[in-house]
PDB file of N, CA and C in Angstrom:
ATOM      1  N   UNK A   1     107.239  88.932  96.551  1.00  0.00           N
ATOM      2  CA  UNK A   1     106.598  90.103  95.981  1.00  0.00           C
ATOM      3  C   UNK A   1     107.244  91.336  96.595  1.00  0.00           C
ATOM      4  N   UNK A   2     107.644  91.883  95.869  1.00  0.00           N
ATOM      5  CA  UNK A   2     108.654  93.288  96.304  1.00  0.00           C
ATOM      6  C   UNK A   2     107.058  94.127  96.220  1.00  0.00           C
ATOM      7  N   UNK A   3     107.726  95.172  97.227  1.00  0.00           N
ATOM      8  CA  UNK A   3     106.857  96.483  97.348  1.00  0.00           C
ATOM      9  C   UNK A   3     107.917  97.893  97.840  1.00  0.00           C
ATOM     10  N   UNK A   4     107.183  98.833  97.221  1.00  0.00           N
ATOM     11  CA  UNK A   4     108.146 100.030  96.921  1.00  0.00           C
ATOM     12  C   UNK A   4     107.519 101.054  98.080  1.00  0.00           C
ATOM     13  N   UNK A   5     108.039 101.858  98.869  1.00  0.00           N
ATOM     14  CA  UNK A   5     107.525 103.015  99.352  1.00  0.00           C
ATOM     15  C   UNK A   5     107.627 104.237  98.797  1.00  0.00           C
ATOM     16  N   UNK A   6     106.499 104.733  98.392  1.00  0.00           N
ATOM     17  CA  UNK A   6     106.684 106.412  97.935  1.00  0.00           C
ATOM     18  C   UNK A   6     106.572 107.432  99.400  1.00  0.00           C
ATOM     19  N   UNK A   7     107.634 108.091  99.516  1.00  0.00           N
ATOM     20  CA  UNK A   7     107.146 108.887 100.482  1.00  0.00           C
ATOM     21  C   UNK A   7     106.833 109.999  99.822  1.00  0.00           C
ATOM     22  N   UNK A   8     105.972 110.829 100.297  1.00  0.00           N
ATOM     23  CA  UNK A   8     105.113 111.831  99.756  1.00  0.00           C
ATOM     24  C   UNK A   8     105.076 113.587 100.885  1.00  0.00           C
ATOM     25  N   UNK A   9     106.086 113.900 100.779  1.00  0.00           N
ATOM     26  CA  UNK A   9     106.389 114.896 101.872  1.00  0.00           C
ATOM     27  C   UNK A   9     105.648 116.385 101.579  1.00  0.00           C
ATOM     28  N   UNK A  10     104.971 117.076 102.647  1.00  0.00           N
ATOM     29  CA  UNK A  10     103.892 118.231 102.327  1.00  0.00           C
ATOM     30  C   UNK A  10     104.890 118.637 103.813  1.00  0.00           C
ATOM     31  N   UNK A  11     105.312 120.027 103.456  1.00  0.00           N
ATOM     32  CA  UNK A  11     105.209 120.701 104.245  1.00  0.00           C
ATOM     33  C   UNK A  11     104.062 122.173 104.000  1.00  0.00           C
ATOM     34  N   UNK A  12     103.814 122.252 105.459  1.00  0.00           N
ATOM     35  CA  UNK A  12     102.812 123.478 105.806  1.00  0.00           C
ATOM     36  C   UNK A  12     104.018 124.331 106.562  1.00  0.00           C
ATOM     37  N   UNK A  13     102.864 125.694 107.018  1.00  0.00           N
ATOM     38  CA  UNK A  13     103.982 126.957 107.519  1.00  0.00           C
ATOM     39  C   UNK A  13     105.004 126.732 108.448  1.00  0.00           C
ATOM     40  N   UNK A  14     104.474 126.079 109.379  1.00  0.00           N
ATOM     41  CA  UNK A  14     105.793 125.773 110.566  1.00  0.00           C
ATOM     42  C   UNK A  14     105.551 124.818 111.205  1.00  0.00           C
ATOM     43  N   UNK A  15     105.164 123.180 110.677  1.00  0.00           N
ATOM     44  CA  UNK A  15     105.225 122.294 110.299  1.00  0.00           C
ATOM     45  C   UNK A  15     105.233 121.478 108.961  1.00  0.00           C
ATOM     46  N   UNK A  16     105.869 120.032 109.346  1.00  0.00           N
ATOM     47  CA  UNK A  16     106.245 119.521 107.816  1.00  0.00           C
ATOM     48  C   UNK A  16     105.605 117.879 108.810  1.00  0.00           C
ATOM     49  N   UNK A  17     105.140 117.386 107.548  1.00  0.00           N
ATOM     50  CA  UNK A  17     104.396 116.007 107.551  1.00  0.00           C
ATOM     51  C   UNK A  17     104.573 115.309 106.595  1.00  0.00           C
ATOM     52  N   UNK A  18     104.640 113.711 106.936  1.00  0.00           N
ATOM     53  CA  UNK A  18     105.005 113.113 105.725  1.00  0.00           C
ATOM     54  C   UNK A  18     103.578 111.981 105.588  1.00  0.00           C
ATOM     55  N   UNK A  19     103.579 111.410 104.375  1.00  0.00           N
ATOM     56  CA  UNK A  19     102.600 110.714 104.318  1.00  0.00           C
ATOM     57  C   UNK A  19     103.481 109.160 103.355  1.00  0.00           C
ATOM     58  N   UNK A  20     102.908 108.040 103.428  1.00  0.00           N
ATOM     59  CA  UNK A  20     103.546 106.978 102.511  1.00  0.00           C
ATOM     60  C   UNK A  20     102.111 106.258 102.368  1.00  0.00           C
ATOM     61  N   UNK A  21     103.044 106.229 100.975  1.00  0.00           N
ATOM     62  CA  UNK A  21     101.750 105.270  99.897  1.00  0.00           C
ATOM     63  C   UNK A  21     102.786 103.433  99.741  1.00  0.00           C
ATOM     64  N   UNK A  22     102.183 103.004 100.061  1.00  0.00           N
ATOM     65  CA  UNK A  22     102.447 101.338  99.412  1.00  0.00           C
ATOM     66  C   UNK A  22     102.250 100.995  97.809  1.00  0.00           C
ATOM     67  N   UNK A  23     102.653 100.799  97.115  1.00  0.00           N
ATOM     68  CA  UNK A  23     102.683 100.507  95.544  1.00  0.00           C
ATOM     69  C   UNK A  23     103.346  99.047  95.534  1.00  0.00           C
ATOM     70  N   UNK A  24     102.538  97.951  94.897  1.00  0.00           N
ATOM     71  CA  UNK A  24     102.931  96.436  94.552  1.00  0.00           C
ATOM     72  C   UNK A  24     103.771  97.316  93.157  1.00  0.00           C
ATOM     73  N   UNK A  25     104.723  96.447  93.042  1.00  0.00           N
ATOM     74  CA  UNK A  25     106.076  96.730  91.976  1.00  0.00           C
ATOM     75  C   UNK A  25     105.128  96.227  90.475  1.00  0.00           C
ATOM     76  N   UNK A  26     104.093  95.510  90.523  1.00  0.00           N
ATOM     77  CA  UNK A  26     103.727  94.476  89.596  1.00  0.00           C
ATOM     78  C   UNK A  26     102.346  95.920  88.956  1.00  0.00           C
ATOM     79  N   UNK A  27     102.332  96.855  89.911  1.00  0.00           N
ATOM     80  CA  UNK A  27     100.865  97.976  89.665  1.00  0.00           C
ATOM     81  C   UNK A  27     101.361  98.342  88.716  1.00  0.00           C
ATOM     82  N   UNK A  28     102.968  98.970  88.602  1.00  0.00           N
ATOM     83  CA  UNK A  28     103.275 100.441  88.303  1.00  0.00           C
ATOM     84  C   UNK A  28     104.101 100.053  86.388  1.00  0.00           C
ATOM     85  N   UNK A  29     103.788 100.822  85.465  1.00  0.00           N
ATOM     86  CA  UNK A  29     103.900 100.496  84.321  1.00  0.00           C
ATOM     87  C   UNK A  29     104.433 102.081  83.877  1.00  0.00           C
ATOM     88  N   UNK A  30     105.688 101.823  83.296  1.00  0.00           N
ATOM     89  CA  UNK A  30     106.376 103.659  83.070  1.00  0.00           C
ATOM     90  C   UNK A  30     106.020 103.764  81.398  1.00  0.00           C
ATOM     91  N   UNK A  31     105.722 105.015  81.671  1.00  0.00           N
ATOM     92  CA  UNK A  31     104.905 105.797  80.149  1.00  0.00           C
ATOM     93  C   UNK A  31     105.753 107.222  79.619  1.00  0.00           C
ATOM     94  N   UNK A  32     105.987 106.800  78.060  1.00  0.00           N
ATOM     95  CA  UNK A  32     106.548 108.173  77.925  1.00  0.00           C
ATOM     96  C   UNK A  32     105.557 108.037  76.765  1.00  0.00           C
ATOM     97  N   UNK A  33     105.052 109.610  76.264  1.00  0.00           N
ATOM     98  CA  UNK A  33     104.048 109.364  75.308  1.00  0.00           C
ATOM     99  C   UNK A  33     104.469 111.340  74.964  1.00  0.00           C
ATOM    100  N   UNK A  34     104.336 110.762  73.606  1.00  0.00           N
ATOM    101  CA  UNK A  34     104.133 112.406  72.587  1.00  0.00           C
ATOM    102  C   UNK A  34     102.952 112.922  72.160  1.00  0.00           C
ATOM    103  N   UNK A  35     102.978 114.457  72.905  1.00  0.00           N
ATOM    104  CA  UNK A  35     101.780 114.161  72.201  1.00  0.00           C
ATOM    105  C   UNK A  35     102.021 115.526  71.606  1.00  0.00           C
ATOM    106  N   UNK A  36     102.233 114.908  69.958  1.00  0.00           N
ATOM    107  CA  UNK A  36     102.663 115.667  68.995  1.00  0.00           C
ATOM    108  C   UNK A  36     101.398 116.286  67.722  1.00  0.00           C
ATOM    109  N   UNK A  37     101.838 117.348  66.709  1.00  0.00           N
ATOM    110  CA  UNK A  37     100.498 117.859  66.161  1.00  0.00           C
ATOM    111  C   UNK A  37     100.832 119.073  65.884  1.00  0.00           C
ATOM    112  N   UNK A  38     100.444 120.065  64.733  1.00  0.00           N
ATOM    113  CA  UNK A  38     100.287 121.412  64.817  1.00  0.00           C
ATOM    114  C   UNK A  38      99.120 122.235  65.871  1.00  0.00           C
ATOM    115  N   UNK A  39      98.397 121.322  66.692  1.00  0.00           N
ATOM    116  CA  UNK A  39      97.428 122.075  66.691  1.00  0.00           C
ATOM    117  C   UNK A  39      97.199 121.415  68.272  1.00  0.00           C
ATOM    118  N   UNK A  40      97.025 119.822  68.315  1.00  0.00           N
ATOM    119  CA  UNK A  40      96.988 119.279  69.552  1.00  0.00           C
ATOM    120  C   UNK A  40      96.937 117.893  69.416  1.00  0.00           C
ATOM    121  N   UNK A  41      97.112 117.562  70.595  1.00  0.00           N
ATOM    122  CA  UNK A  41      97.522 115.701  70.674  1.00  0.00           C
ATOM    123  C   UNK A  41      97.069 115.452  72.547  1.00  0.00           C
ATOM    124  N   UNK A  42      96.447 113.872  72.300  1.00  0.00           N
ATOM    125  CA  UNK A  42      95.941 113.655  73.531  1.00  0.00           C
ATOM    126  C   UNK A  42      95.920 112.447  74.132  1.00  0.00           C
ATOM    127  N   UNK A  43      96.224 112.036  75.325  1.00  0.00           N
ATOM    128  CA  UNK A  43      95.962 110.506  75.880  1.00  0.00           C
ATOM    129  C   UNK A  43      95.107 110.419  76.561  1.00  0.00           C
ATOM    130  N   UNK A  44      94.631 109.513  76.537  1.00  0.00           N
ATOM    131  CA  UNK A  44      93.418 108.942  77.455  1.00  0.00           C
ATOM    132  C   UNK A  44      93.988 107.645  78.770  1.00  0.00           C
ATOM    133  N   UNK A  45      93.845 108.231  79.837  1.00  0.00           N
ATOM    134  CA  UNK A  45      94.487 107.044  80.578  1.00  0.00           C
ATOM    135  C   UNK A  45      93.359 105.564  80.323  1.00  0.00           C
ATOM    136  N   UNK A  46      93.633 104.676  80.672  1.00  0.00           N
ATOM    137  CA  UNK A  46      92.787 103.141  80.428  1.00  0.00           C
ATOM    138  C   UNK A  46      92.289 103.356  81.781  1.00  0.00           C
ATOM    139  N   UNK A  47      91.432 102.696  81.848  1.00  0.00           N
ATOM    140  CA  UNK A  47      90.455 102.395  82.603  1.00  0.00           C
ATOM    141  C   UNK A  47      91.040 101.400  83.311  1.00  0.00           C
ATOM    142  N   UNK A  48      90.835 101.481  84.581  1.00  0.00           N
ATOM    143  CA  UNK A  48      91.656 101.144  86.134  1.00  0.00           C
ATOM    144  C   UNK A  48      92.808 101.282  86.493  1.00  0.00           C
ATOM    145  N   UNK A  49      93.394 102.321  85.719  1.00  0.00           N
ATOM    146  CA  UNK A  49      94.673 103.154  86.225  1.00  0.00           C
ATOM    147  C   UNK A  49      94.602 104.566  86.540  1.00  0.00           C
ATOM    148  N   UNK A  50      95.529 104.741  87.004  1.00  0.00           N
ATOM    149  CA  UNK A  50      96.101 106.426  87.680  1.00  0.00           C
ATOM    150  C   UNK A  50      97.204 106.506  86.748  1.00  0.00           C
ATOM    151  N   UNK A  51      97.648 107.504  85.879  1.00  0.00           N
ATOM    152  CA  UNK A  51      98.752 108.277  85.541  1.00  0.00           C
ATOM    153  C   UNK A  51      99.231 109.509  86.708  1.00  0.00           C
ATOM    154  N   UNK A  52     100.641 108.997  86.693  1.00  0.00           N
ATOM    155  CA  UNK A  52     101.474 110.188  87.559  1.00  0.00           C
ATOM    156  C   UNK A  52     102.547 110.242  86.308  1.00  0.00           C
ATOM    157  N   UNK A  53     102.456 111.833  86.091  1.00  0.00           N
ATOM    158  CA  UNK A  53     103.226 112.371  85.026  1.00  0.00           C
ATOM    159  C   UNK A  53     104.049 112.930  85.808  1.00  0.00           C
ATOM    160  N   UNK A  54     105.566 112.649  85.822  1.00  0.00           N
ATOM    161  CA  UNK A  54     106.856 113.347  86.339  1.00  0.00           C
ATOM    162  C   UNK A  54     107.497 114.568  85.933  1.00  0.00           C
ATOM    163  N   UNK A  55     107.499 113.861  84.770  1.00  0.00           N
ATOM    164  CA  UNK A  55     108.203 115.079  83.743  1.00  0.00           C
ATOM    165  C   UNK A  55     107.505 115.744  83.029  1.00  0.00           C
ATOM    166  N   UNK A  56     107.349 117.014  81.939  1.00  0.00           N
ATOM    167  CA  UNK A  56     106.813 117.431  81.107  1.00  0.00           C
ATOM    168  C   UNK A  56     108.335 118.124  80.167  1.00  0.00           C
ATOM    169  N   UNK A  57     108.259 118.029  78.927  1.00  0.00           N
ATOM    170  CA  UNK A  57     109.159 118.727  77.926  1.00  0.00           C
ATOM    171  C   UNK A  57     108.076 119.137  76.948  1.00  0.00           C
ATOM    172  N   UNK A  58     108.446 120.723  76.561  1.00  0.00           N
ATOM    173  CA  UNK A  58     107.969 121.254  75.970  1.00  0.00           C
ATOM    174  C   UNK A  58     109.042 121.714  74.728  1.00  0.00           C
ATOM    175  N   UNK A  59     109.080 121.500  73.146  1.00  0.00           N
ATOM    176  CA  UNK A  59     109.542 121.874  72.411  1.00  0.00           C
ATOM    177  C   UNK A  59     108.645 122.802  71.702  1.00  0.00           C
ATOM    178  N   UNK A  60     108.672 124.099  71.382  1.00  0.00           N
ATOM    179  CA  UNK A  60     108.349 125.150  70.702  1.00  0.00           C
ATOM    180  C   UNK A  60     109.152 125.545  69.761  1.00  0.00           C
ATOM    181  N   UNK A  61     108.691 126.018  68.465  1.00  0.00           N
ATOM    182  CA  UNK A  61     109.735 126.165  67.317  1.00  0.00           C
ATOM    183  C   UNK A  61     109.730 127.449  67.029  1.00  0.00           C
ATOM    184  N   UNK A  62     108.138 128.042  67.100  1.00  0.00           N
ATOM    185  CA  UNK A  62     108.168 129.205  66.615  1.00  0.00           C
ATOM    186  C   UNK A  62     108.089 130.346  67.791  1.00  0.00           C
ATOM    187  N   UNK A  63     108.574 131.525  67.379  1.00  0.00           N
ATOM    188  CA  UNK A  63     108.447 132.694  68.282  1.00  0.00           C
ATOM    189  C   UNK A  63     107.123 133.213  68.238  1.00  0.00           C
ATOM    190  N   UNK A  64     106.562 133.672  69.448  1.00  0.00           N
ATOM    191  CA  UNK A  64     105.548 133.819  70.023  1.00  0.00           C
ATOM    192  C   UNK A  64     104.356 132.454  70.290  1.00  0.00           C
ATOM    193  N   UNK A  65     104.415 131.466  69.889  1.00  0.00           N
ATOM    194  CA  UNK A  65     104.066 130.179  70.652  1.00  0.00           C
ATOM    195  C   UNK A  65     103.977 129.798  71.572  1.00  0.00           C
ATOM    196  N   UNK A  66     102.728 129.266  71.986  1.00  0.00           N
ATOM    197  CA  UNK A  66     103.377 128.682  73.759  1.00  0.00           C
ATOM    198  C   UNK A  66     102.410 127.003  73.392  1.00  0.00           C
ATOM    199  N   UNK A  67     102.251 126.520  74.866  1.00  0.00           N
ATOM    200  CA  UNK A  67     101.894 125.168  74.931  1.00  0.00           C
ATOM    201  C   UNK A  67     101.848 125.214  76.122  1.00  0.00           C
ATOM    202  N   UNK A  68     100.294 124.271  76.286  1.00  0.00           N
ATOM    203  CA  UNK A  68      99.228 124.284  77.432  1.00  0.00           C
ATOM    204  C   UNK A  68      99.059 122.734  77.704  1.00  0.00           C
ATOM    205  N   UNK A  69      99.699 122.059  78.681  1.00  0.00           N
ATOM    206  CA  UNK A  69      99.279 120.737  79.284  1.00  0.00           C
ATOM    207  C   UNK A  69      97.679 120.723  80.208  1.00  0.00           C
ATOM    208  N   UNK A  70      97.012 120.082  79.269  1.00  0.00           N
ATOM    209  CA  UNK A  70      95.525 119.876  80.219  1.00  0.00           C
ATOM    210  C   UNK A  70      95.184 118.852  80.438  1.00  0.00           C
ATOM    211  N   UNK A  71      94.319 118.436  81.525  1.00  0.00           N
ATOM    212  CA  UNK A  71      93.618 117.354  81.845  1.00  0.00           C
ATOM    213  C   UNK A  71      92.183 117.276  82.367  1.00  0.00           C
ATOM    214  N   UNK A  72      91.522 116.983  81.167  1.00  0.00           N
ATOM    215  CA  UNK A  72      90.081 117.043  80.972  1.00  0.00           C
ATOM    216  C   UNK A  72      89.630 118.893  80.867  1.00  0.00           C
ATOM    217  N   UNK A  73      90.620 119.405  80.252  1.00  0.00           N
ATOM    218  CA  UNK A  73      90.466 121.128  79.806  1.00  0.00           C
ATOM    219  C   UNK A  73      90.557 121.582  80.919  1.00  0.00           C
ATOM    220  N   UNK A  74      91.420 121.399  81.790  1.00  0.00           N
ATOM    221  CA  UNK A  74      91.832 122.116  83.184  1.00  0.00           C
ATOM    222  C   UNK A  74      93.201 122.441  82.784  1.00  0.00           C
ATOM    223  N   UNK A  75      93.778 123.539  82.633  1.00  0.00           N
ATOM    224  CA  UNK A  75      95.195 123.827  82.339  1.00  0.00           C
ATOM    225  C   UNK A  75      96.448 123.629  83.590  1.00  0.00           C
ATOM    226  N   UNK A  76      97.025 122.597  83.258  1.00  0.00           N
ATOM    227  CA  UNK A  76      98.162 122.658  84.366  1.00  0.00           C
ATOM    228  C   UNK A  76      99.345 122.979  84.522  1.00  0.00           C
ATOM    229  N   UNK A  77      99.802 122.880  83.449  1.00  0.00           N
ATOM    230  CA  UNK A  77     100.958 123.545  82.935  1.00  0.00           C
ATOM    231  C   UNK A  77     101.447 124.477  81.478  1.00  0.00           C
ATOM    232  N   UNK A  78     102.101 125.385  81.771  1.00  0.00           N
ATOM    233  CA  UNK A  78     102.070 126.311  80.560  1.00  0.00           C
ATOM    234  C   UNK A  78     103.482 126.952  80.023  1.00  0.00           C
ATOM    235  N   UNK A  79     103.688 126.552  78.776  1.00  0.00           N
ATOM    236  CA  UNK A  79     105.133 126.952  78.196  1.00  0.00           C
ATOM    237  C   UNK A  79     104.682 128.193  77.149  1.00  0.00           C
ATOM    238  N   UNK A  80     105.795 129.156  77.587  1.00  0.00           N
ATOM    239  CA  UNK A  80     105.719 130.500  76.664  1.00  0.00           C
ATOM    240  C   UNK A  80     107.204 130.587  76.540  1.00  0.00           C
ATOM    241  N   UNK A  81     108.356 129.704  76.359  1.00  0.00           N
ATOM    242  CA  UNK A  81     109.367 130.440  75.596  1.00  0.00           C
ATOM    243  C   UNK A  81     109.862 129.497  74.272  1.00  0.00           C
ATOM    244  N   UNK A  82     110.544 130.222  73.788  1.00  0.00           N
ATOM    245  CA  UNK A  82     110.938 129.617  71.912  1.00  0.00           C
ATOM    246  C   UNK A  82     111.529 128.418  72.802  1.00  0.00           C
ATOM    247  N   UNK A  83     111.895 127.366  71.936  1.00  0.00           N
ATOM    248  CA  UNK A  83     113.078 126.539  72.387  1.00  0.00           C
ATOM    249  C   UNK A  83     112.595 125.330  73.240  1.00  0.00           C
ATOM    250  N   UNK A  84     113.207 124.593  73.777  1.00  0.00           N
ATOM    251  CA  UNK A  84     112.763 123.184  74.909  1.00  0.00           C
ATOM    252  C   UNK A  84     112.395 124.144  76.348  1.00  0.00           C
ATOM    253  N   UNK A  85     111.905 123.653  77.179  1.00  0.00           N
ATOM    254  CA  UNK A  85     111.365 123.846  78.260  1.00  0.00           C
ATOM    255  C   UNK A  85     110.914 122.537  79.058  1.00  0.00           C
ATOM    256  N   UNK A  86     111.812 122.423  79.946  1.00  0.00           N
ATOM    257  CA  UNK A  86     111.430 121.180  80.921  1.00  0.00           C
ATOM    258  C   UNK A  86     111.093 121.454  81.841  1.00  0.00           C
ATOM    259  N   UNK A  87     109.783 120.848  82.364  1.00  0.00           N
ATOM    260  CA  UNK A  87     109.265 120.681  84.024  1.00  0.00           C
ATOM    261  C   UNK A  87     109.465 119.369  84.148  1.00  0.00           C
ATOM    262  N   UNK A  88     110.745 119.470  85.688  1.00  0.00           N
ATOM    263  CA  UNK A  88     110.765 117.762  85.890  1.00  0.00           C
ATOM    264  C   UNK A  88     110.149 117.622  87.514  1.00  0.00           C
ATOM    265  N   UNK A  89     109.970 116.823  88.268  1.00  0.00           N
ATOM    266  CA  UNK A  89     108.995 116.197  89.203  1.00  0.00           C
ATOM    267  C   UNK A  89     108.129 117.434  89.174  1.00  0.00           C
ATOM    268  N   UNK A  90     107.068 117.127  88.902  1.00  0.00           N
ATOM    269  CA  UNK A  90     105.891 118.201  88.305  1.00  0.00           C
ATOM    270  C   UNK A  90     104.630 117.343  89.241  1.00  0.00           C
ATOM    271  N   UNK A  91     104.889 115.910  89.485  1.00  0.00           N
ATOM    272  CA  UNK A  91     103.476 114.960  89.725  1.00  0.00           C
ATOM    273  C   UNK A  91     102.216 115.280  89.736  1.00  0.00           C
ATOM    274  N   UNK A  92     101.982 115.470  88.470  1.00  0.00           N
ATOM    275  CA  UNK A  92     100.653 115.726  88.609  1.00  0.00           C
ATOM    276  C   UNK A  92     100.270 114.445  87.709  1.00  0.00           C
ATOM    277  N   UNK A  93      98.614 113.881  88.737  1.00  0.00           N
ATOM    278  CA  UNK A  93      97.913 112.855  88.470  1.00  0.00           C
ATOM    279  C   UNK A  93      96.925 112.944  87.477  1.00  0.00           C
ATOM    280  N   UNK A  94      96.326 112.173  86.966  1.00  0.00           N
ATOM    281  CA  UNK A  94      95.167 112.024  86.186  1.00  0.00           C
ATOM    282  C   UNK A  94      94.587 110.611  86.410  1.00  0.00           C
ATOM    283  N   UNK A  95      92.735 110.432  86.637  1.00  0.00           N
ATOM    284  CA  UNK A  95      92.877 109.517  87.296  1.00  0.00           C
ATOM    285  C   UNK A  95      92.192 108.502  85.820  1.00  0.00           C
ATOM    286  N   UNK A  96      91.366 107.400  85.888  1.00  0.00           N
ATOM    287  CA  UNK A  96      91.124 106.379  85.067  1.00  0.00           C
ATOM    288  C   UNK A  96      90.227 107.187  83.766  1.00  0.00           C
ATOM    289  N   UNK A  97      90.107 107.030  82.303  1.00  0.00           N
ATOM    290  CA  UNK A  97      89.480 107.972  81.325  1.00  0.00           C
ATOM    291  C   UNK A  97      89.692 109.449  81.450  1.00  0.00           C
ATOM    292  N   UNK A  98      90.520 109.672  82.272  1.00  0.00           N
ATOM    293  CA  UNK A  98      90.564 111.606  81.925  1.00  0.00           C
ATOM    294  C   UNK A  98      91.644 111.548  80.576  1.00  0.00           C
ATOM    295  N   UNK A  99      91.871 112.975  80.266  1.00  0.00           N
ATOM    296  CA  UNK A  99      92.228 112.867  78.547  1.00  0.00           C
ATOM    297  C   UNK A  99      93.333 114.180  79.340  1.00  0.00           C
ATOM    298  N   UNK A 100      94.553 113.322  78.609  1.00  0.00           N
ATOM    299  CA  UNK A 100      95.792 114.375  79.123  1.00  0.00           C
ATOM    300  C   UNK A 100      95.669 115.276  77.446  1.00  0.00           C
ATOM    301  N   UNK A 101      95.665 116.173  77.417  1.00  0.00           N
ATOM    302  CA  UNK A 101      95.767 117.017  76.282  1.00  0.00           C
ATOM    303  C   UNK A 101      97.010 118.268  76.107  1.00  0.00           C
ATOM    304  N   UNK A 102      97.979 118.227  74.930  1.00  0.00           N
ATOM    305  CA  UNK A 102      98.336 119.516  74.917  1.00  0.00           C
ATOM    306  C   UNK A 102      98.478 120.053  73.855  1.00  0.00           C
ATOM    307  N   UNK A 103      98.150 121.156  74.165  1.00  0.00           N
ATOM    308  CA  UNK A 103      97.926 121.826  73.151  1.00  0.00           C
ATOM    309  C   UNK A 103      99.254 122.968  72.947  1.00  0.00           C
ATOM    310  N   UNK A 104      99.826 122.399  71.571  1.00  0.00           N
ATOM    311  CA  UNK A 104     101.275 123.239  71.536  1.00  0.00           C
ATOM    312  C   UNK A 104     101.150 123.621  69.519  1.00  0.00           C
ATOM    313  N   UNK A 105     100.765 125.230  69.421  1.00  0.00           N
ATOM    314  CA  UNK A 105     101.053 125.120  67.976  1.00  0.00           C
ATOM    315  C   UNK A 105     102.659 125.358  67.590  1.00  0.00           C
ATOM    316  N   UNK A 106     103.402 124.540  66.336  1.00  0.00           N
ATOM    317  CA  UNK A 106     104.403 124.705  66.241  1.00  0.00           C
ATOM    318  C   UNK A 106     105.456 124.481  67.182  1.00  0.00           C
ATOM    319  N   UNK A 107     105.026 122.745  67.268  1.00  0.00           N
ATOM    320  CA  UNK A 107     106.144 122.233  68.546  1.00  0.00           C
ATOM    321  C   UNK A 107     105.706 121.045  68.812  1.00  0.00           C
ATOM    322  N   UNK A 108     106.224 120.069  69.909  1.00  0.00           N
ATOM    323  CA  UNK A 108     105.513 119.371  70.144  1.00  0.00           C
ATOM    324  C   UNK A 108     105.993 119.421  71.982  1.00  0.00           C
ATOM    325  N   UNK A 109     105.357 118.290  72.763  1.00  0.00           N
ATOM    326  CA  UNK A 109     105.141 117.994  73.966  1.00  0.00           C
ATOM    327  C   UNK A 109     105.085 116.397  74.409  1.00  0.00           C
ATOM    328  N   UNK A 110     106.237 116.057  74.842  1.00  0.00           N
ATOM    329  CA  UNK A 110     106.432 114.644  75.834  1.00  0.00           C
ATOM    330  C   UNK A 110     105.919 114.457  77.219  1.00  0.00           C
ATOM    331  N   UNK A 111     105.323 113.841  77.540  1.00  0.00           N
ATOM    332  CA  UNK A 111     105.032 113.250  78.833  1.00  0.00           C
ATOM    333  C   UNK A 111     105.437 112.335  79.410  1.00  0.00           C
ATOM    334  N   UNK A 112     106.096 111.956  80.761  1.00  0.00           N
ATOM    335  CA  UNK A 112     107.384 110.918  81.293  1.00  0.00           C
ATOM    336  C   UNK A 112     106.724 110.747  82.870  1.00  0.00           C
ATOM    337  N   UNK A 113     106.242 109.311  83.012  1.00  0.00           N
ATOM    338  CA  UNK A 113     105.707 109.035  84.194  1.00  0.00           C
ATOM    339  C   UNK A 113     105.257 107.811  84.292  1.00  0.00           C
ATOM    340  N   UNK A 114     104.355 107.172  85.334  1.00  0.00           N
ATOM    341  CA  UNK A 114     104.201 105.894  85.386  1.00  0.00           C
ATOM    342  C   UNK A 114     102.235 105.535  85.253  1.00  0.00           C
ATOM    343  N   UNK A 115     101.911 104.880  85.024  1.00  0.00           N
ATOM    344  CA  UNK A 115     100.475 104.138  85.261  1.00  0.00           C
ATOM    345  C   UNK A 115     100.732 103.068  86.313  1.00  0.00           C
ATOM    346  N   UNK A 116      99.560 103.412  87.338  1.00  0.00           N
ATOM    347  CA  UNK A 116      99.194 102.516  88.680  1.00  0.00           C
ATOM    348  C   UNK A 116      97.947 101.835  88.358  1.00  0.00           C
ATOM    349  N   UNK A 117      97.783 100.621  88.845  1.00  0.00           N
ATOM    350  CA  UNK A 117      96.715  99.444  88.221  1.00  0.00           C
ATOM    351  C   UNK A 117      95.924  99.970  89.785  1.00  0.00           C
ATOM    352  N   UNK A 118      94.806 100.846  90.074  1.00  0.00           N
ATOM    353  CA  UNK A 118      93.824 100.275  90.723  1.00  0.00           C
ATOM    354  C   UNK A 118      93.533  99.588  91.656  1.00  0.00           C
TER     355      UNK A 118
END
């Protein structure tokens, strides 16, 4: 049984600390999901997982448009220019039934990351 180390590095003002998580190779399940729509599109993580979203791409078509990544209507990320827009290691979590939502008119929005089993 292989096992992976995430190290998870926080630095503060004038110290830096690291922390490691253990992950069984057999937990972790990689997710890319669209969540496409004029108006909005949404996932629901399953029940006894964690989503860690890595990436975010934002495609916008029209001028003056933007697009709002939420989770459970908490805004976490936010695109305001015409064109693609990538946030890559972004990690932000969502934990078992929260509802990743974004809301992008005139465009759509990918999500690129993994599900952890619990």
């Amino acid at each position: 049984m292989k096992k992976y180390i995430l190290f998870v590095f926080f630095a503060a003002l004038a110290n830096a600390a690291s922390s490691q998580i253990v992950i069984n190779s057999q937990n972790v399940e990689s997710v890319t999901y669209s969540l496409t729509g004029t108006v909005s599109g949404a996932y629901t993580v399953p029940a006894g997982k964690m989503l860690v979203v890595t990436n975010v791409v934002f495609s916008i078509s029209t001028q003056g448009s933007s697009g709002n990544l939420t989770i459970d209507g908490i805004s976490v990320l936010h695109a305001t220019t015409t064109g693609i827009t990538h946030f890559t290691d972004v990690n932000i979590t969502a934990g078992e039934q929260e509802v990743v939502n974004c809301n992008v008119m005139y465009g759509i929005c990918v999500i690129n990351g993994y599900l952890v089993t619990l």
